[in-house]
N, C-alpha and C. Protein backbone atom coordinates (compact mmCIF):
# COMPACT_ATOMS: atom_id res chain seq x y z
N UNK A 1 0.85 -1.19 0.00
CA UNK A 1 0.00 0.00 0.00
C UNK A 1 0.89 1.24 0.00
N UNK A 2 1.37 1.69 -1.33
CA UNK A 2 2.12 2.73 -1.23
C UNK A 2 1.25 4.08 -0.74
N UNK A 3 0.48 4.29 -0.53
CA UNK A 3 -0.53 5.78 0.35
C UNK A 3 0.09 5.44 1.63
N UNK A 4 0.12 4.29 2.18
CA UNK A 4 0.28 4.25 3.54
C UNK A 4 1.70 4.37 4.15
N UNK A 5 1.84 5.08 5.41
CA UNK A 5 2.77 5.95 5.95
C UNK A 5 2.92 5.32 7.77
N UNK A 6 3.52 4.07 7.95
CA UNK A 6 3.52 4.17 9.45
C UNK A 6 4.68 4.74 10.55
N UNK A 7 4.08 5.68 11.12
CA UNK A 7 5.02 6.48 11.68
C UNK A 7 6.05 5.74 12.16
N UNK A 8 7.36 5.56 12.44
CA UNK A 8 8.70 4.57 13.50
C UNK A 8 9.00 5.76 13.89
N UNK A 9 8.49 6.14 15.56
CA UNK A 9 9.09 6.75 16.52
C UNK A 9 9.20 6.59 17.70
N UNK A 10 10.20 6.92 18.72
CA UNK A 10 10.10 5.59 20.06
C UNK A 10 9.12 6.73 21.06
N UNK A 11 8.85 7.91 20.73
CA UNK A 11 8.26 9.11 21.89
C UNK A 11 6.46 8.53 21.18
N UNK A 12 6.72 8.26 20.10
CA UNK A 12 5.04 8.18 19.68
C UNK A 12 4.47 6.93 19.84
N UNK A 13 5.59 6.07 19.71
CA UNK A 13 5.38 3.94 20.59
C UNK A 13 4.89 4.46 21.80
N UNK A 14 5.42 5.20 22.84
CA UNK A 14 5.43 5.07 24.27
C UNK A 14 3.79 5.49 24.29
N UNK A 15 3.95 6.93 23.77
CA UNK A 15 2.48 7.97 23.67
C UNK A 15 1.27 7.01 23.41
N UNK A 16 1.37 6.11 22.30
CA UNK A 16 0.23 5.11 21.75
C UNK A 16 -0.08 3.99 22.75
N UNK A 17 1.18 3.77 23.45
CA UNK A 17 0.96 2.36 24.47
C UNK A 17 -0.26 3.09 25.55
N UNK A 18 0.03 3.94 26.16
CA UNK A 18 -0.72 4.58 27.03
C UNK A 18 -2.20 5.04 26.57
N UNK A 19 -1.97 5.39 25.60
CA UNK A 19 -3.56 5.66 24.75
C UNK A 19 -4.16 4.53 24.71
N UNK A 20 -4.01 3.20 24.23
CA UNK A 20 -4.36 2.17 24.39
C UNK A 20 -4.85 1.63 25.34
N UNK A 21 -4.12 2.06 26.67
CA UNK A 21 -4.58 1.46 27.84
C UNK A 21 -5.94 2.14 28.39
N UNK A 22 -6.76 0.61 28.66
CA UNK A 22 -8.13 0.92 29.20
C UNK A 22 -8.40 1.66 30.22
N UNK A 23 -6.64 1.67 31.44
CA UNK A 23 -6.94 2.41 32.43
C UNK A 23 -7.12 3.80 32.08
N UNK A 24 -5.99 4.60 31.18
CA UNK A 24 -5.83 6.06 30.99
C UNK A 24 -7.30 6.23 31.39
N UNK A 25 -7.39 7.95 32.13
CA UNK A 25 -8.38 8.86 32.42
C UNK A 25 -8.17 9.65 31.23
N UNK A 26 -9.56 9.93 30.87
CA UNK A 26 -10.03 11.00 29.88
C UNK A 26 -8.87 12.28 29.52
N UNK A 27 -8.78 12.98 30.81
CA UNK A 27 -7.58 14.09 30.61
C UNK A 27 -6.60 13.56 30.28
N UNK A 28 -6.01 12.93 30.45
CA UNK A 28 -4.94 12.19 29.94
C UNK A 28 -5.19 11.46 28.46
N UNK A 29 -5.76 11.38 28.72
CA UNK A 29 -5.82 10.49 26.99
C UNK A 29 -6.34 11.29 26.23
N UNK A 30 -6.85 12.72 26.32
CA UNK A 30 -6.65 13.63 25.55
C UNK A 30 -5.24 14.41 25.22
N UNK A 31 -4.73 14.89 26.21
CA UNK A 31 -3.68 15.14 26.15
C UNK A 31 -2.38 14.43 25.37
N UNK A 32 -2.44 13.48 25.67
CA UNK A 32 -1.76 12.21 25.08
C UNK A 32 -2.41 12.34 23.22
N UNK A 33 -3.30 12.16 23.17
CA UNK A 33 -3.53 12.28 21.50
C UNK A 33 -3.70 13.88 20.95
N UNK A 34 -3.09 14.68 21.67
CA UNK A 34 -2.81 15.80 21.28
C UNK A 34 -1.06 16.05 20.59
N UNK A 35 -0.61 15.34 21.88
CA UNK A 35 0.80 15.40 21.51
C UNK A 35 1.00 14.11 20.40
N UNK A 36 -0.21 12.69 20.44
CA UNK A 36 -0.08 12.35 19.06
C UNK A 36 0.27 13.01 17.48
N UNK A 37 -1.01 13.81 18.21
CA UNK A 37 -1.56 14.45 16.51
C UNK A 37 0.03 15.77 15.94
N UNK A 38 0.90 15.58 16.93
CA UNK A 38 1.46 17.06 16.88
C UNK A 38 3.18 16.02 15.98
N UNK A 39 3.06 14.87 16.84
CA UNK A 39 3.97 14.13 16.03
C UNK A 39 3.90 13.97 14.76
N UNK A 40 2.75 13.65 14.76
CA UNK A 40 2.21 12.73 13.35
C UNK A 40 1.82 13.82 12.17
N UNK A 41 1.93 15.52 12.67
CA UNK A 41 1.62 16.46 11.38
C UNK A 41 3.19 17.21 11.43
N UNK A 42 3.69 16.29 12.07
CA UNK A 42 5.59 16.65 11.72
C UNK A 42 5.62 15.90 10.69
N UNK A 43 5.37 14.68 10.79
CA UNK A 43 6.07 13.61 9.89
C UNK A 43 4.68 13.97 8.34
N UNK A 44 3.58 14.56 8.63
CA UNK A 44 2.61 14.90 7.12
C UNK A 44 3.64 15.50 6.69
N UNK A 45 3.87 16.62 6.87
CA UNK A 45 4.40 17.79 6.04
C UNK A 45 5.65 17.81 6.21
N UNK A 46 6.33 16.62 6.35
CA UNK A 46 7.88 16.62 6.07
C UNK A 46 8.33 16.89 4.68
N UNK A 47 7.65 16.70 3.70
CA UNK A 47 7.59 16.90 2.13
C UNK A 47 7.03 18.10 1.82
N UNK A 48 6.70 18.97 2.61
CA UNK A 48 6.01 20.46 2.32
C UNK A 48 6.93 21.09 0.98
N UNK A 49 7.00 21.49 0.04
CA UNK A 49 7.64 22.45 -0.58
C UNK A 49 8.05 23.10 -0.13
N UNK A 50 9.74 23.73 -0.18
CA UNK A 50 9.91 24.86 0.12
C UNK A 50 10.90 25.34 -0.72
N UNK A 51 11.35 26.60 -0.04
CA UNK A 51 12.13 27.42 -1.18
C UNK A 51 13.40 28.36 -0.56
N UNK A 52 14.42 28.68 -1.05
CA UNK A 52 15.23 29.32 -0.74
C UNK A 52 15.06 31.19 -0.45
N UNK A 53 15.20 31.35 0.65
CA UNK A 53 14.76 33.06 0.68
C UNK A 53 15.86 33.31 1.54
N UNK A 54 16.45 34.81 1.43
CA UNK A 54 16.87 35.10 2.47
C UNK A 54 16.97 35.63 3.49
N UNK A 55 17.45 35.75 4.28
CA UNK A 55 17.39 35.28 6.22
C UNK A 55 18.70 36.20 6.66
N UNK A 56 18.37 37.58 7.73
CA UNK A 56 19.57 38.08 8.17
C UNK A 56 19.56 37.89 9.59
N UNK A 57 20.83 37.03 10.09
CA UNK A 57 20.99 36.69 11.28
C UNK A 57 21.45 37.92 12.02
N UNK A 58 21.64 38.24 13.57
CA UNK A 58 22.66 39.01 13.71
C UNK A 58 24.12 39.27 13.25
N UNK A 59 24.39 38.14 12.52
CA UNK A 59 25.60 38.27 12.10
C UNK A 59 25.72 38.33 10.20
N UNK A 60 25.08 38.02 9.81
CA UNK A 60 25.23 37.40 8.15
C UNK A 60 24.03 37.64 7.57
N UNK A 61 24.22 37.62 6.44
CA UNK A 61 22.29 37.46 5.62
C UNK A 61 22.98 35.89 4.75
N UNK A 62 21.96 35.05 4.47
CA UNK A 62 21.66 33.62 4.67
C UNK A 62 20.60 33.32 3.57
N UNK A 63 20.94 32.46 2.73
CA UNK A 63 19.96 31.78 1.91
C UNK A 63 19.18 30.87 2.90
N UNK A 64 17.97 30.47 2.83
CA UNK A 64 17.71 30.11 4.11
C UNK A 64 16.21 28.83 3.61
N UNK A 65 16.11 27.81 3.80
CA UNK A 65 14.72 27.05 2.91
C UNK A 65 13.72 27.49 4.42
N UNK A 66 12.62 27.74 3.24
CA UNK A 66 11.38 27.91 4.01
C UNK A 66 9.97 27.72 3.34
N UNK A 67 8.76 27.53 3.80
CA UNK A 67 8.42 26.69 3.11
C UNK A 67 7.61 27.32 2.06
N UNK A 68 7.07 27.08 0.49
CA UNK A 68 7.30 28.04 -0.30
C UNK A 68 5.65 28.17 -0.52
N UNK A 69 4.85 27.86 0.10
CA UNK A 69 3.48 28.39 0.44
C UNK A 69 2.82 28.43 1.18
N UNK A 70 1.52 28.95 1.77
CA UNK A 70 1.37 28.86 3.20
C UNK A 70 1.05 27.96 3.75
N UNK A 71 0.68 27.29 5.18
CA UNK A 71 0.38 25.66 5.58
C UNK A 71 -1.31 25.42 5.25
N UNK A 72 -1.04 24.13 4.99
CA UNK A 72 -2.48 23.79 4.79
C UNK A 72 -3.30 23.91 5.62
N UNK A 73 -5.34 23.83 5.34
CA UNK A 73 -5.47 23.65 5.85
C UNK A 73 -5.70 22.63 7.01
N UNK A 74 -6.21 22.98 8.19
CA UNK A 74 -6.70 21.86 9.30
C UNK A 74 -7.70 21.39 9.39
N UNK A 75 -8.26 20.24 9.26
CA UNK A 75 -9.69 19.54 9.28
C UNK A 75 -9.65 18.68 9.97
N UNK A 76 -10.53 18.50 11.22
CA UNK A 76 -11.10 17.84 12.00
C UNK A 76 -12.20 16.85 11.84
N UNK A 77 -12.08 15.73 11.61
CA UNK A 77 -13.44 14.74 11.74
C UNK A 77 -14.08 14.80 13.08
N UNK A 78 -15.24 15.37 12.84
CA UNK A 78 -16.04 15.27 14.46
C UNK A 78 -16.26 14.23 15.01
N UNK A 79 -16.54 14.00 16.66
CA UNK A 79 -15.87 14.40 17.18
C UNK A 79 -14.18 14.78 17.90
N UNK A 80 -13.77 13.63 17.18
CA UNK A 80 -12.18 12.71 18.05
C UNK A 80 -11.62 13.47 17.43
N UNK A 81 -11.75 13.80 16.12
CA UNK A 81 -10.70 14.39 15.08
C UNK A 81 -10.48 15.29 16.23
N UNK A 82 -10.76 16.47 16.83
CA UNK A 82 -10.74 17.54 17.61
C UNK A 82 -9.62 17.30 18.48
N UNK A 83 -9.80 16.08 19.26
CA UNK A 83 -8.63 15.96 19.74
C UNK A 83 -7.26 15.61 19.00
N UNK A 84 -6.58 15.18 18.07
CA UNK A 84 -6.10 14.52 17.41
C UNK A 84 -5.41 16.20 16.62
N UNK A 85 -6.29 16.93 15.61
CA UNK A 85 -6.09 18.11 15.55
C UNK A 85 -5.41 19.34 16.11
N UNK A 86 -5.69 19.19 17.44
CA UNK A 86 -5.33 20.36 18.57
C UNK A 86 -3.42 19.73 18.30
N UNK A 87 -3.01 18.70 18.33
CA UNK A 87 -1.61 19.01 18.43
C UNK A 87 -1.16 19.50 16.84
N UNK A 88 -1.70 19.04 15.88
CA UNK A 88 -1.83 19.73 14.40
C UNK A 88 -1.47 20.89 14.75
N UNK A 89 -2.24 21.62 15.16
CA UNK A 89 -2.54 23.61 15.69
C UNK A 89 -1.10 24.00 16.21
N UNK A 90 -0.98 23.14 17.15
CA UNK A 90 0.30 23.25 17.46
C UNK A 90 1.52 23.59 17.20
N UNK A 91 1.77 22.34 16.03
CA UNK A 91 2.24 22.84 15.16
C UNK A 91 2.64 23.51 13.38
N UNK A 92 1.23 23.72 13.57
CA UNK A 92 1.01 24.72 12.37
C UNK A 92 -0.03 26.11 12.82
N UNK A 93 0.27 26.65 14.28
CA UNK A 93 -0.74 27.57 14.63
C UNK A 93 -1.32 28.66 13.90
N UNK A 94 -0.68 28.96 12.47
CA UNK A 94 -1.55 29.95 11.71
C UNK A 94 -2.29 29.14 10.64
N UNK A 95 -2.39 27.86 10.53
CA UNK A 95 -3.28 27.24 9.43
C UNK A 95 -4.80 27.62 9.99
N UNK A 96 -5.48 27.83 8.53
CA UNK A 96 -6.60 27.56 8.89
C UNK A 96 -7.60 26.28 9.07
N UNK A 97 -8.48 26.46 9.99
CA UNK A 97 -9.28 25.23 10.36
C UNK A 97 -10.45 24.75 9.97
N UNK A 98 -10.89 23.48 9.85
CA UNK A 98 -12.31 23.15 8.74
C UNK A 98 -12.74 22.16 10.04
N UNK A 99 -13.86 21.69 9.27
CA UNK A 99 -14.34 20.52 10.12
C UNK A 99 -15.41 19.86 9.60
N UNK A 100 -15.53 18.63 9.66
CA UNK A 100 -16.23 17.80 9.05
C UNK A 100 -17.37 17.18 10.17
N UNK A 101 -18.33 17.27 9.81
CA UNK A 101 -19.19 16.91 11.03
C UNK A 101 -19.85 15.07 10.32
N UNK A 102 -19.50 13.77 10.42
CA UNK A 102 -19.79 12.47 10.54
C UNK A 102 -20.37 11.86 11.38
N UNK A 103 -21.40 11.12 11.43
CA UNK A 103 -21.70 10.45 12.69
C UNK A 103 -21.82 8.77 11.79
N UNK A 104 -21.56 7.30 12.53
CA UNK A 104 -21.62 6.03 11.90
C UNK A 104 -22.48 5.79 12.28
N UNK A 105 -23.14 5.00 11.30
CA UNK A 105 -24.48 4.30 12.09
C UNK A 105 -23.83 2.97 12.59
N UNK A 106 -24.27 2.00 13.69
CA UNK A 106 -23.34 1.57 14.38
C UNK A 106 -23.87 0.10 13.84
N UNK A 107 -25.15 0.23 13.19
CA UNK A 107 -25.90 -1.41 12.35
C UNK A 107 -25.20 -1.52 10.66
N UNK A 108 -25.40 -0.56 10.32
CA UNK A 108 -24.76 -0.34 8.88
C UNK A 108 -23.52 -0.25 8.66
N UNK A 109 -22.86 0.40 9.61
CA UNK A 109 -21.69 1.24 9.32
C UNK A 109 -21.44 1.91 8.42
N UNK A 110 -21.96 2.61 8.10
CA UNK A 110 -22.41 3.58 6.61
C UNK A 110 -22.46 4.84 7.48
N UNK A 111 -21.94 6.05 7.19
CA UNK A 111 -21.74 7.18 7.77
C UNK A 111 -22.38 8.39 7.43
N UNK A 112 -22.99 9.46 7.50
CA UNK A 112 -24.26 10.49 7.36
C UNK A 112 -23.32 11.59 7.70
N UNK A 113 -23.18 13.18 6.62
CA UNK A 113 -22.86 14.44 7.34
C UNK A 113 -24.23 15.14 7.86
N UNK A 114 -23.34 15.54 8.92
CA UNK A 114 -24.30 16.52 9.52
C UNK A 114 -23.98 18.09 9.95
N UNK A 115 -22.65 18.11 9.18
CA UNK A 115 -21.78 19.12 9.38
C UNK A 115 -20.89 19.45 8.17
N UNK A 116 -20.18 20.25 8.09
CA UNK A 116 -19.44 21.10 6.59
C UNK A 116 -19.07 22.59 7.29
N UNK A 117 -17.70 22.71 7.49
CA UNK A 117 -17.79 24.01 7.40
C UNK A 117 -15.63 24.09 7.29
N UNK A 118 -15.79 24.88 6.32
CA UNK A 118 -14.56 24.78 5.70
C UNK A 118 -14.17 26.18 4.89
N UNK A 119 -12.80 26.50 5.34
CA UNK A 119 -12.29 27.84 4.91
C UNK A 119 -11.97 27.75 3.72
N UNK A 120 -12.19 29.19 2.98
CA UNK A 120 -12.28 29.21 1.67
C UNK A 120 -10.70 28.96 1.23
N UNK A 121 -9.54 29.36 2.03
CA UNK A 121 -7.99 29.09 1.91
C UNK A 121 -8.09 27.28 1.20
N UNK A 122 -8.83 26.50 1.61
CA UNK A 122 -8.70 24.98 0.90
C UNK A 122 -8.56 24.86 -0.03
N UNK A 123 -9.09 25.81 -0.94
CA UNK A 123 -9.19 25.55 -2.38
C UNK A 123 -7.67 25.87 -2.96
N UNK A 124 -6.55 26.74 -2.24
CA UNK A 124 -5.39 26.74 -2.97
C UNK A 124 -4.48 25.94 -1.79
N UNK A 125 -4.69 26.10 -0.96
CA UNK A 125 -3.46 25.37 0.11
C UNK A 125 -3.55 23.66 0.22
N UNK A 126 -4.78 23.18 0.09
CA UNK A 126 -4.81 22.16 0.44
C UNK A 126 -5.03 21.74 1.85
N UNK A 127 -5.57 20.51 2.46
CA UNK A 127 -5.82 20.12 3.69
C UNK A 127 -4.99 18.89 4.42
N UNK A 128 -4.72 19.17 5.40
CA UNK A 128 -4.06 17.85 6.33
C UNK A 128 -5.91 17.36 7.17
N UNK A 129 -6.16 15.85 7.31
CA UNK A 129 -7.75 15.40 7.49
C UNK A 129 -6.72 14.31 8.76
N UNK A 130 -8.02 15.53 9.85
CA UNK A 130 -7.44 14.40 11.23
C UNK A 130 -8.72 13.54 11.73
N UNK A 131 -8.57 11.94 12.06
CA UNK A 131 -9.58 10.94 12.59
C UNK A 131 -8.87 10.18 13.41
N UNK A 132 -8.70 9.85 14.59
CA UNK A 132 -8.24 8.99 15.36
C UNK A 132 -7.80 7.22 14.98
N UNK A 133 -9.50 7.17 14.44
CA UNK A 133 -9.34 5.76 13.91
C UNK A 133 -9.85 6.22 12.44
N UNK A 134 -9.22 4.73 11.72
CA UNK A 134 -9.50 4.54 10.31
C UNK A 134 -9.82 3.09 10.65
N UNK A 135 -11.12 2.65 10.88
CA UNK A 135 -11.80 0.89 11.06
C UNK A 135 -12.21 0.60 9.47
N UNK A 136 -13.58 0.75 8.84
CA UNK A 136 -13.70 0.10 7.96
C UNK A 136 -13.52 1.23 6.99
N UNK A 137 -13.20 2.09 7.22
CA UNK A 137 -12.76 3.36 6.31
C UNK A 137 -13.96 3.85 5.62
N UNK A 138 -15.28 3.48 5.90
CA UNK A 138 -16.35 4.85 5.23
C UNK A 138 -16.93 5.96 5.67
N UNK A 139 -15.98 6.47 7.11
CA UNK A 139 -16.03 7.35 7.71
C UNK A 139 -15.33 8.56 6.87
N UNK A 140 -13.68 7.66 6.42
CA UNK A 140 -12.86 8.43 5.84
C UNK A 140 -12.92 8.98 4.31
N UNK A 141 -13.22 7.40 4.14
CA UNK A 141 -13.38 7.76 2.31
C UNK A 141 -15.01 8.97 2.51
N UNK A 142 -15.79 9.27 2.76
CA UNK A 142 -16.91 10.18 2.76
C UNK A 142 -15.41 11.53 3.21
N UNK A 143 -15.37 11.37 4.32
CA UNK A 143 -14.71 12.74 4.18
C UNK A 143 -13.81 13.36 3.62
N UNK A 144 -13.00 12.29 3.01
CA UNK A 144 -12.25 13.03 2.38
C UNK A 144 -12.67 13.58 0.94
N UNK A 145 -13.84 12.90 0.52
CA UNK A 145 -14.25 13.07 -0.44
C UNK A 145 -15.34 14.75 -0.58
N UNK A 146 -15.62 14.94 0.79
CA UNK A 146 -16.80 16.31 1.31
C UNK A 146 -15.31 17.67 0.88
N UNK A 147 -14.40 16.93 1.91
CA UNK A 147 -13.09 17.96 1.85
C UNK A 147 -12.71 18.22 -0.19
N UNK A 148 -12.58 17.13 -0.81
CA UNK A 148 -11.94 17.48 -2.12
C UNK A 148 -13.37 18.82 -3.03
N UNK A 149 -14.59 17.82 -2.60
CA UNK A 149 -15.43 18.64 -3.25
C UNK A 149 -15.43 20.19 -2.79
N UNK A 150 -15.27 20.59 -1.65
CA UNK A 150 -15.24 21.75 -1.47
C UNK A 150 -14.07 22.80 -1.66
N UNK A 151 -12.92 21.77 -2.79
CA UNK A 151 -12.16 22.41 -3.60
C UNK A 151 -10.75 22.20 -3.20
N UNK A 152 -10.23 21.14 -2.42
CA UNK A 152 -9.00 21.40 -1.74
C UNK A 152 -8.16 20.54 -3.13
N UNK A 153 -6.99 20.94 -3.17
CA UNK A 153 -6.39 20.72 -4.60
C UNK A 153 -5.45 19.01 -4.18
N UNK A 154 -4.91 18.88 -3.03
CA UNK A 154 -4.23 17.89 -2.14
C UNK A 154 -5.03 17.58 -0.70
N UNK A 155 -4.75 16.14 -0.23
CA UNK A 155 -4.79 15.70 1.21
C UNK A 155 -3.76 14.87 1.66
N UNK A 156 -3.64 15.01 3.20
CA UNK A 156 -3.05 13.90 3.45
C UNK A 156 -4.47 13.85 4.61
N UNK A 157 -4.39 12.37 5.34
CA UNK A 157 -4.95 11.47 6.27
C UNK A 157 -4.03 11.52 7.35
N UNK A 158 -4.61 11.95 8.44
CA UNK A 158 -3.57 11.55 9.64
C UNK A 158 -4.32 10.56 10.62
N UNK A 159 -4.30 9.27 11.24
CA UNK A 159 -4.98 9.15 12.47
C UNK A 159 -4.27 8.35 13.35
N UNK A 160 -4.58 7.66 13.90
CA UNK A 160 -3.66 7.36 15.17
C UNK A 160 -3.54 5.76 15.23
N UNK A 161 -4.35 5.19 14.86
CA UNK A 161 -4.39 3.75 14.57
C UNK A 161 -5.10 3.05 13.21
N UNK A 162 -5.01 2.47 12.17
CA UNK A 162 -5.83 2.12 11.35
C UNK A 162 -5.63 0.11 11.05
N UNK A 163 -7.02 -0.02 10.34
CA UNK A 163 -6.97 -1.56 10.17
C UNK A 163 -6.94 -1.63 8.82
N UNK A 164 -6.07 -3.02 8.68
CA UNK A 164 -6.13 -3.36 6.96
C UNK A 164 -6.87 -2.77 5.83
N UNK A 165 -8.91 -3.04 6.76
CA UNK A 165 -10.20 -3.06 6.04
C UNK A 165 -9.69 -1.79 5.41
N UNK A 166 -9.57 -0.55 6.17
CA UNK A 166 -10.12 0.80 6.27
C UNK A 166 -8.71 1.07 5.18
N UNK A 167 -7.92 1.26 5.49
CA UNK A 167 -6.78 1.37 4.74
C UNK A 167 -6.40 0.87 3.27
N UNK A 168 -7.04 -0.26 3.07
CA UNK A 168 -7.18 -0.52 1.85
C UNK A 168 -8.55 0.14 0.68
N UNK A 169 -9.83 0.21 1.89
CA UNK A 169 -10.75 0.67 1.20
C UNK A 169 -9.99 2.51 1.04
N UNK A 170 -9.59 3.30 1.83
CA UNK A 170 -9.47 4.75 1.76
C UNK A 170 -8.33 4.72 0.05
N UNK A 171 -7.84 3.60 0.09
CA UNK A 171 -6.50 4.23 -0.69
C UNK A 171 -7.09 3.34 -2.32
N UNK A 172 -8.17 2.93 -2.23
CA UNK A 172 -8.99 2.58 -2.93
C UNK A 172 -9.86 3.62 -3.81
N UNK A 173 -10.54 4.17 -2.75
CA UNK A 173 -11.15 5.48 -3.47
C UNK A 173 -10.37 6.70 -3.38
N UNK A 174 -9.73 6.59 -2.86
CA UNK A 174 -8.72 8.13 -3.12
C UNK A 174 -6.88 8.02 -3.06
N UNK A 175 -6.76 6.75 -4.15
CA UNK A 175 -5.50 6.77 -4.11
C UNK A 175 -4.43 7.63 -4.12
N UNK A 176 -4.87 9.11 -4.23
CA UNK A 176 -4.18 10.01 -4.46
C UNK A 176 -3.63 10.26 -3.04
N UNK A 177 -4.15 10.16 -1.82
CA UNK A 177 -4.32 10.67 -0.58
C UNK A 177 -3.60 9.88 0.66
N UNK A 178 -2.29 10.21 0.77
CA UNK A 178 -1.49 9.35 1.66
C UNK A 178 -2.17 9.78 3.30
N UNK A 179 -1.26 8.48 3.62
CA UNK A 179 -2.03 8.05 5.35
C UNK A 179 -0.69 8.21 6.16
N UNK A 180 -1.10 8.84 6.68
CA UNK A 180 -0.11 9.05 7.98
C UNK A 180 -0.71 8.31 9.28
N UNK A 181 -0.35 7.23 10.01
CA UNK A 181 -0.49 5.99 11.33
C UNK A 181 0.48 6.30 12.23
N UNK A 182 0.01 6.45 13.46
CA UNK A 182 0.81 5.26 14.22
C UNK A 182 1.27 4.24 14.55
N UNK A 183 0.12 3.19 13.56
CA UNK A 183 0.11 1.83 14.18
C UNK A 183 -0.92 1.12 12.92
N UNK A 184 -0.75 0.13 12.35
CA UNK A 184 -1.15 -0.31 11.63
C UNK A 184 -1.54 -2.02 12.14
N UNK A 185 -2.94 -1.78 13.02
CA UNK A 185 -3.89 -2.87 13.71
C UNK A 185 -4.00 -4.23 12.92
N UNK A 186 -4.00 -5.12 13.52
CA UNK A 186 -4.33 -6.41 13.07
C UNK A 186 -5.79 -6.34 12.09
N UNK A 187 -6.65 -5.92 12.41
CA UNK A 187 -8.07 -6.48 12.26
C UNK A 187 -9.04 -5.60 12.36
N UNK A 188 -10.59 -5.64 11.94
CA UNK A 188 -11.77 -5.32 12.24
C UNK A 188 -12.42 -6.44 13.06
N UNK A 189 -13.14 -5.98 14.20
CA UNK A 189 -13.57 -7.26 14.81
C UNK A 189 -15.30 -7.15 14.06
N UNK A 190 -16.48 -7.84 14.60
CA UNK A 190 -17.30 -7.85 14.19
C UNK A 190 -18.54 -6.66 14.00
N UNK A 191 -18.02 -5.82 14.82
CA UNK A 191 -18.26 -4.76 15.08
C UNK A 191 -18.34 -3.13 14.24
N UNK A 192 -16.91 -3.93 13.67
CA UNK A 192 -16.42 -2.58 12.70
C UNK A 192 -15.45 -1.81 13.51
N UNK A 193 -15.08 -2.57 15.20
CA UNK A 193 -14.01 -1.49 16.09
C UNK A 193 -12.74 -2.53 15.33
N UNK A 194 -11.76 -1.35 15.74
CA UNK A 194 -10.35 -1.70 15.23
C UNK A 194 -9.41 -2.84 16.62
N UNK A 195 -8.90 -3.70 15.96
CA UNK A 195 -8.48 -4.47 17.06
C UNK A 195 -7.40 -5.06 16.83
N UNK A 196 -6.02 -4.53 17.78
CA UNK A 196 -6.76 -3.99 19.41
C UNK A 196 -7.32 -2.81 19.35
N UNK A 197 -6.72 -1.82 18.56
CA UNK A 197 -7.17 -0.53 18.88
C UNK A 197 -6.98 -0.27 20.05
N UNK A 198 -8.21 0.73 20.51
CA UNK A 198 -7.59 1.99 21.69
C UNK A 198 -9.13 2.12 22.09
N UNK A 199 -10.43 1.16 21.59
CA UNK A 199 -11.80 1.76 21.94
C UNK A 199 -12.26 2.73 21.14
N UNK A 200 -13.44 3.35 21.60
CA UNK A 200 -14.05 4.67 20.96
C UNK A 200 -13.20 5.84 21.37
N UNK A 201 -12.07 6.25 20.73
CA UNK A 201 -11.70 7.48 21.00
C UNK A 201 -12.15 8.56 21.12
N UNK A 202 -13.26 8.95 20.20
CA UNK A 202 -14.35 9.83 20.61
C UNK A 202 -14.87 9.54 22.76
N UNK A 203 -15.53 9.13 22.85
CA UNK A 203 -15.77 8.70 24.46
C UNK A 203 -15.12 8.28 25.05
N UNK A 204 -13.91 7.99 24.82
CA UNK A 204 -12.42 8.47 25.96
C UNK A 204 -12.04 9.97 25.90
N UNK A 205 -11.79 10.24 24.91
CA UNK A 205 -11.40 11.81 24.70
C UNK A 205 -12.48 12.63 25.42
N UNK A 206 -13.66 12.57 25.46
CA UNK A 206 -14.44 14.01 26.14
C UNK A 206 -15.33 12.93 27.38
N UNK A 207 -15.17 11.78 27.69
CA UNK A 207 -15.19 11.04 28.97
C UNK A 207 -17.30 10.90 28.77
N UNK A 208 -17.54 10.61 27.47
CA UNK A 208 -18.72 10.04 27.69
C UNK A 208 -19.37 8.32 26.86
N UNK A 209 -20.19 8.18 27.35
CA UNK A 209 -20.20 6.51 26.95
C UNK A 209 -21.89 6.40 25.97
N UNK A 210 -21.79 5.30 25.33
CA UNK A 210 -22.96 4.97 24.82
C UNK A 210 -24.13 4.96 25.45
């Protein structure tokens, strides 16, 4: 699967082990997939374009690479994306921000918007698309597809764990659109959850349950 991108870092192994765990408390396991998301939109835009300008130090003026358009934008899959995002912000704090509003139906697994709201900057900068999980991927393939229609010229995918299913279906319909992981899961269980996965990241992240 050349789209697919699994992060090898030993600060983002440690970060994911703990996310995983059933014990983590909510604050914490937000926090924790904040500083995910902040790893994992280092390693998106390691390929950013850039360009030579120059740069006067206190001492010298300096050909200097920087990057040669402005950062993309930020898009959030509701709800988890939010968390996952916030370390994005981080480190890209002047991008602008979108958001995709999804909910799954949990019999079908077939996914419904109920949300759209996206800065007009997409249409030349392009978008980085944050989701925690990628399970059977028609969460993703829909959004990324809401994001292209509303004009964004490039994507990348960032999320934090994905399964075979989802990963093969996303790079299926939008082969254009690389995946940035932490962790690349064994399986879909019967369910459509990713396994092992990490649970509903959505209801760990803001500490509410079915």
């Amino acid at each position: 699967m050349s789209t697919l991108h699994v992060v090898d870092h030993a600060l983002l192994a440690h970060r994911l082990a703990e996310l995983r765990d059933a014990a983590t408390p909510s604050p914490r396991f937000r926090k924790l997939l904040a500083e995910i998301g902040a790893i994992l939109t280092l390693e998106a835009t390691r390929d950013l374009p850039t360009e030579l300008r120059a740069v006067t130090t206190p001492l010298v003026t300096m050909d200097h690479r920087m990057l040669a358009a402005p950062e993309p934008v930020l898009v959030a899959v509701l709800r988890a994306g939010l968390g996952l995002m916030e370390g994005g912000m981080q480190v890209l704090p002047e991008a602008p921000v979108g958001h995709v509003g999804l909910v799954r139906d949990e019999h079908t697994l077939k996914p419904s918007q109920y949300m759209l709201r996206m800065p007009p900057e997409v249409r030349t900068r392009g978008a980085i698309l944050f989701d925690p999980m990628l399970a059977t991927g028609g969460s993703a393939v829909a959004a990324v597809q809401r994001v292209k229609e509303a004009g964004a010229p490039h994507l990348r995918f960032v999320c934090v764990v994905a399964a075979p299913e989802g990963v093969a279906r996303l790079a299926a319909a939008h082969p254009d659109v690389p995946i940035y992981t932490a962790s690349l899961d064994e399986k879909l269980d019967h369910r459509g959850f990713i396994v092992p996965g990490l649970g509903d990241a959505g209801d760990r992240c803001f500490g509410t349950v079915e």
